[in-house]
Protein backbone atom coordinates (compact mmCIF):
# COMPACT_ATOMS: atom_id res chain seq x y z
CA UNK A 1 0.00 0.00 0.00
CA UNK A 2 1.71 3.31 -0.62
CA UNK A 3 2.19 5.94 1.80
CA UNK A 4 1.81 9.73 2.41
CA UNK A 5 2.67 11.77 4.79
CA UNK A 6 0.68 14.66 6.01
CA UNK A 7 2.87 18.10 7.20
CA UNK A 8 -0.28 20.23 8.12
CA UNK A 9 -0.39 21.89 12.02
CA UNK A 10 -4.44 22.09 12.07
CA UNK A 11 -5.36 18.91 13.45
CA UNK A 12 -8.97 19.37 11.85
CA UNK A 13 -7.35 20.14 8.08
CA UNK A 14 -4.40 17.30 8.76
CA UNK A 15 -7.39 15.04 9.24
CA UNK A 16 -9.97 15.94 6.27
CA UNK A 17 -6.72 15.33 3.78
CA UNK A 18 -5.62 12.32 5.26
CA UNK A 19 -9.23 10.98 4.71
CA UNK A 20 -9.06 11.96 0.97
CA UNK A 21 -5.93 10.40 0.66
CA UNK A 22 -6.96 6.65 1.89
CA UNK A 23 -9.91 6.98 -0.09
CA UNK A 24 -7.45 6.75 -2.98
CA UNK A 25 -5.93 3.81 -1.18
CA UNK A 26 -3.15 5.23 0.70
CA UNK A 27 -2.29 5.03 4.03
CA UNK A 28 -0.99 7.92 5.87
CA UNK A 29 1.29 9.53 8.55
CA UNK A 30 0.68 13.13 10.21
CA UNK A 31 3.38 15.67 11.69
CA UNK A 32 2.53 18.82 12.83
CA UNK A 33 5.75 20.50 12.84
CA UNK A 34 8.85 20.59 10.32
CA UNK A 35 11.00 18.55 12.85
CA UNK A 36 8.30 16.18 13.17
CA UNK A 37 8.56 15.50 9.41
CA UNK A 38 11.74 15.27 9.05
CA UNK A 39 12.20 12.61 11.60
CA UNK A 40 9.04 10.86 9.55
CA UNK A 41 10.82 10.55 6.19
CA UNK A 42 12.41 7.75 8.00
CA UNK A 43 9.66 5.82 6.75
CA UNK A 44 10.20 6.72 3.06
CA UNK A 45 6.73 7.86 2.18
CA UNK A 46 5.83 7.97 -1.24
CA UNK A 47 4.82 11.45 -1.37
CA UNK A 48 4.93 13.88 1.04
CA UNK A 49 1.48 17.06 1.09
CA UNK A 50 3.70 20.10 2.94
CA UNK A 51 1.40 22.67 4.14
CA UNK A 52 3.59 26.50 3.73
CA UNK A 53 2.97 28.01 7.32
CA UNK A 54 4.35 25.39 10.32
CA UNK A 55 4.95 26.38 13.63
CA UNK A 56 8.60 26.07 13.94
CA UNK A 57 9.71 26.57 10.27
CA UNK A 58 8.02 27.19 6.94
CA UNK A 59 7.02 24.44 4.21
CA UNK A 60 9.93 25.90 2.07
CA UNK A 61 12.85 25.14 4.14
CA UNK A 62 11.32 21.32 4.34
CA UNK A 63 10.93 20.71 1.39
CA UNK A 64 14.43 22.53 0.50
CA UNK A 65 16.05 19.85 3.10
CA UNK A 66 14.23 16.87 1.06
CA UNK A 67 15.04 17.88 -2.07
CA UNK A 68 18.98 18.59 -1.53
CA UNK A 69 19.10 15.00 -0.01
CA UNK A 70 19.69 12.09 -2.32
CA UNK A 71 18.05 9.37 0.16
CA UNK A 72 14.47 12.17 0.26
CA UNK A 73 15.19 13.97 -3.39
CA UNK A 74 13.13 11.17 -5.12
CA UNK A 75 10.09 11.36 -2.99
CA UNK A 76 7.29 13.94 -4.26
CA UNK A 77 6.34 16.77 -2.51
CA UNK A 78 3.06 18.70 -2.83
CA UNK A 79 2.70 22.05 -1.61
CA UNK A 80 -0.88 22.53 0.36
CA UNK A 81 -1.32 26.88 1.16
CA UNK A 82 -3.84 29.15 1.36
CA UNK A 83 -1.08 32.10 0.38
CA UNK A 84 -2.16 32.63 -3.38
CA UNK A 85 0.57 35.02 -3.99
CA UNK A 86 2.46 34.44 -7.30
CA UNK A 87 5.49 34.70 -5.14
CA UNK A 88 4.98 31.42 -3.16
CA UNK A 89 3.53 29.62 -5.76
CA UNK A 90 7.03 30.22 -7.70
CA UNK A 91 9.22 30.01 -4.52
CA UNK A 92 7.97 26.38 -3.83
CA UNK A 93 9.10 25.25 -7.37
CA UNK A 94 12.62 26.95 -7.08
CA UNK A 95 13.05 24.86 -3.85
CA UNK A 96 12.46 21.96 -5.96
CA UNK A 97 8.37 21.11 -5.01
CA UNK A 98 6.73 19.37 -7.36
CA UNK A 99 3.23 20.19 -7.32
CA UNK A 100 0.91 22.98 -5.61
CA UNK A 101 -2.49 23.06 -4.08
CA UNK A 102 -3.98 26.23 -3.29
CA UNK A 103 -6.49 25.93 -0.32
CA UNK A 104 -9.41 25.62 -0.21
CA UNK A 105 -8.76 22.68 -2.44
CA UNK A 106 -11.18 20.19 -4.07
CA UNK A 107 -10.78 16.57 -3.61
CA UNK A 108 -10.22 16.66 -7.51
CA UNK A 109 -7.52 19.26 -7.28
CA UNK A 110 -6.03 16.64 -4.62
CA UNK A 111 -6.40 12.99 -6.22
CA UNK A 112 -4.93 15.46 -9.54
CA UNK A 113 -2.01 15.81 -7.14
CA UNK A 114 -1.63 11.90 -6.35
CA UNK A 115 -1.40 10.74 -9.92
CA UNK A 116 1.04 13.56 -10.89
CA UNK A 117 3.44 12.32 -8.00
CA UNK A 118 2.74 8.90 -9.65
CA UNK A 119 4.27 9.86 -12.64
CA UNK A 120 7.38 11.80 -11.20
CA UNK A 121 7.98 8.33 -9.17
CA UNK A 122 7.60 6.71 -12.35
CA UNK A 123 10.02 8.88 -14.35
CA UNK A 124 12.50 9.11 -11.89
CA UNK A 125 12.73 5.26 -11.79
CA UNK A 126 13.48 5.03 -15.31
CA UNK A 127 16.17 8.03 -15.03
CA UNK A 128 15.99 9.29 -18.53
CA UNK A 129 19.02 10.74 -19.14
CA UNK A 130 17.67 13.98 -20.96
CA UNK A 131 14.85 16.33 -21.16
CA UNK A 132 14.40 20.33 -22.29
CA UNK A 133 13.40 23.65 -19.76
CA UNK A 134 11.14 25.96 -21.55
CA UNK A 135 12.04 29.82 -19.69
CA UNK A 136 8.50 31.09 -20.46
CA UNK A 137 7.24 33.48 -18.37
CA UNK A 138 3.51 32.45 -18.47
CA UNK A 139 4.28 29.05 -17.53
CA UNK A 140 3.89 29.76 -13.50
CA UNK A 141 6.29 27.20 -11.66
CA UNK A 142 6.60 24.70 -14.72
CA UNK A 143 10.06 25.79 -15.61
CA UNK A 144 11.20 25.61 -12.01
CA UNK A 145 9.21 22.24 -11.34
CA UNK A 146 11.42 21.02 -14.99
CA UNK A 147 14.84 22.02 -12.98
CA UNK A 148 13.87 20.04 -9.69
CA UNK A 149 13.54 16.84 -12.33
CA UNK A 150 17.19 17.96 -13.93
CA UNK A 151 18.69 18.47 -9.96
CA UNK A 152 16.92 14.98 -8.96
CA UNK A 153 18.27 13.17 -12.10
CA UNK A 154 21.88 14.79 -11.05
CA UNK A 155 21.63 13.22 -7.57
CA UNK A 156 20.50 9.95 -8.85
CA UNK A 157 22.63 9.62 -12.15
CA UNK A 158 26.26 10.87 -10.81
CA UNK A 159 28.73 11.32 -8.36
CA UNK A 160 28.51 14.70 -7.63
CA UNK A 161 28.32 15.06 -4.35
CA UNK A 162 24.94 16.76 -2.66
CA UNK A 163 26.62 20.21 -2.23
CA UNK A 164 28.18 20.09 -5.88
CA UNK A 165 24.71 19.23 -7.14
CA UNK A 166 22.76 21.82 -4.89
CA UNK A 167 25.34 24.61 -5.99
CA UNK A 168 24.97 23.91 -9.74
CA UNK A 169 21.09 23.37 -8.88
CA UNK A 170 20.85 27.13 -7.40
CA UNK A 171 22.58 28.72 -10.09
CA UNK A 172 20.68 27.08 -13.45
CA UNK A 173 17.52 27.85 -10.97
CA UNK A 174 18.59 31.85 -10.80
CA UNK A 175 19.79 31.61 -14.70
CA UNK A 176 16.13 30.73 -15.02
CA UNK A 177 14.78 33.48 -12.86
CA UNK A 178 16.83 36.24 -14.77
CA UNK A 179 15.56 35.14 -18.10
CA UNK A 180 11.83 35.00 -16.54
CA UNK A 181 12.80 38.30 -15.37
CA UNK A 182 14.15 39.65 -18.58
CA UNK A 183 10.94 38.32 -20.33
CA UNK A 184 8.46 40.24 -18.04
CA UNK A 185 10.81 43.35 -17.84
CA UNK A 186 10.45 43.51 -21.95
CA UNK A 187 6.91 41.82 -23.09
CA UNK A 188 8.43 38.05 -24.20
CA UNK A 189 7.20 35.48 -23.45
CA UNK A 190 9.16 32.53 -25.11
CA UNK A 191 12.77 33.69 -23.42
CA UNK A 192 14.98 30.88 -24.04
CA UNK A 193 14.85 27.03 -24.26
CA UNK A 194 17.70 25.10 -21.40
CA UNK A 195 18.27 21.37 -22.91
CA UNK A 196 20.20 19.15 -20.57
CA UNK A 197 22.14 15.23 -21.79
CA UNK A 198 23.64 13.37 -18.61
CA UNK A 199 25.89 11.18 -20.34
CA UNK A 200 28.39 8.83 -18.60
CA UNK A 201 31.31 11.75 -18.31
CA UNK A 202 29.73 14.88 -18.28
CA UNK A 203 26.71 16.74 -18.27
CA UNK A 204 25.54 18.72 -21.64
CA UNK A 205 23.92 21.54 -21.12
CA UNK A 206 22.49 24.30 -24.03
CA UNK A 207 21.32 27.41 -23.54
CA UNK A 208 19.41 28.71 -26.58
CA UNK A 209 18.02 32.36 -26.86
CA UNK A 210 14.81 32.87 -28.53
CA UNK A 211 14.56 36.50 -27.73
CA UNK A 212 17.65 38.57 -27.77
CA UNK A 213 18.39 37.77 -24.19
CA UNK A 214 21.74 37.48 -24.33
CA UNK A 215 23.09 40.72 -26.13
CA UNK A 216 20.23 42.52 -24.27
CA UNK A 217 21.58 41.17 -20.79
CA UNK A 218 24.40 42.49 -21.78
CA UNK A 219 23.69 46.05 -22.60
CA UNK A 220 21.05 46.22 -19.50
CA UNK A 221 21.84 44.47 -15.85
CA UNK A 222 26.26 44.02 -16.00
CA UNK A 223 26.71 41.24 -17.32
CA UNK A 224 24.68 39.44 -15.11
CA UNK A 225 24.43 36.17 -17.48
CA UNK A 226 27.88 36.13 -18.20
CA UNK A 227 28.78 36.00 -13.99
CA UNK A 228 26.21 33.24 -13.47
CA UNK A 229 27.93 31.12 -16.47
CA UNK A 230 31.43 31.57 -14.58
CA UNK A 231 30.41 31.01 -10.67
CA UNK A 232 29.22 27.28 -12.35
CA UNK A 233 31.92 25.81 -12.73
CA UNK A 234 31.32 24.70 -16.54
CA UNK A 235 34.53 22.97 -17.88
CA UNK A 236 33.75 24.56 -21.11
CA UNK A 237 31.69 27.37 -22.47
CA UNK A 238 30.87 27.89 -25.67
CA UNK A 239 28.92 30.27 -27.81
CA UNK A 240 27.83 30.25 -30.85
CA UNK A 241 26.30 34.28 -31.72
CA UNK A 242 24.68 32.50 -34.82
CA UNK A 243 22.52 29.94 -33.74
CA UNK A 244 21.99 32.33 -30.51
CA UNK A 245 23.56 28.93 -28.27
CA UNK A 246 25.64 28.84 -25.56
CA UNK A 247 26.99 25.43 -25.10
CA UNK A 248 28.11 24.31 -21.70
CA UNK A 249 29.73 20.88 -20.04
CA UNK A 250 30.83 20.04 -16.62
CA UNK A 251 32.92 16.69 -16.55
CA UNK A 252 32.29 14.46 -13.49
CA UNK A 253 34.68 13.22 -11.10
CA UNK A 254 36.62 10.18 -11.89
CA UNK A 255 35.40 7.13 -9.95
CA UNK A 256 37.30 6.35 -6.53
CA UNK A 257 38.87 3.01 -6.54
CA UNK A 258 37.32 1.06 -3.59
């Protein structure tokens, strides 16, 4: 039977989603705090409803110490708030959530929820070594939700370790943000595409402007691209003014010998 656990500090609301959750066959576990839920992924739940506003810590800094773990990274999480703002809608992607809930919810919006975190499980399992980031600045959380799936491939394909991967997570998750930025700041909405290959060596990353981003960045904030691309710690970097590309590979570590 699979397993949720329920981060929610009203005893009443804790209670009414548990009840929608085993009507969908799962069972569940309750903690009322963000220490108390930490200690329960322990149990390895398969997904994990995080309510924003806990007494001793907020839903973003659990879900931030799930997701920069590479025991908890795998595990869903589902944000459950009644703060609408834009703000925390996009602030629980960048720290790697993978779904939201606005409350009051339906039990449709909820059982929605479930079989999404089905198919992250699913996906993860099968690792696929590739995928594409779409920087659109319509598309809410999506292109933040699309880097949590690159940072939990990174922790399950390589041997990075966690603060390597968390580092390099942060900064494609604030290359993002600026090109989101950019979009809003000038009308565009298709800003760039980020396409991502984890092959055996290295990861392939490609950075492809659909907008003028990059001379504009330029001309407008410092630079500011161009100092993201060089705190990563890219082995290579390569543009191509042409296609509009910038081309970028970190090797991995060689293998210790045990």
């Amino acid at each position: 039977m699979p397993t949720a656990l329920i981060v929610e500090d009203e005893p009443e609301a804790n209670k009414l989603l548990a009840l929608l959750l085993q009507l969908r066959g799962y069972s569940t576990e309750s903690a009322f705090t963000g220490v108390e839920a930490i200690e329960k992924l322990e149990k390895n739940p398969d997904v994990v409803f995080l309510d924003l506003m806990l007494p001793d810590t907020t839903g973003f800094d659990v879900c931030r110490a799930i997701k920069t773990r590479r025991e908890t990274n795998p595990i869903p999480v589902v944000m459950v708030t009644a703060r609408l703002a834009a703000e925390n809608r996009a602030q629980s992607f960048r720290v790697g959530a993978n779904d939201f809930v606005p409350k009051p919810y339906t039990p449709d919006q909820i059982f929605d929820a479930l079989k999404a975190a089905d198919v992250w499980r699913r996906e993860m399992e099968r690792h696929a070594p590739s995928g594409e980031v779409h920087l659109r600045t319509e598309a809410e959380g999506a292109p933040f939700a699309a880097l949590a799936r690159l940072w939990s491939l990174l922790l399950a394909r390589t041997r990075w370790d966690e603060g390597e991967i968390r580092q390099l997570g942060l900064l494609l998750v604030e290359i993002g943000q600026e090109a989101i930025d950019w979009g809003r700041r000038n009308g565009i909405s298709d800003v760039a595409t980020l396409t991502y290959e984890i092959l055996p060596q290295s990861l392939n990353l490609t950075l492809h402007d659909h907008a003028s981003w990059f001379s504009s960045e330029a001309e407008s904030s410092g630079n500011r691209l161009n100092e993201l691309l060089a705190m990563g710690g890219f082995d290579s970097i390569e543009r191509d003014p042409n296609e509009n590309l910038i081309r970028l590979a970190r090797v991995f570590p060689p293998e210790r010998n045990s």
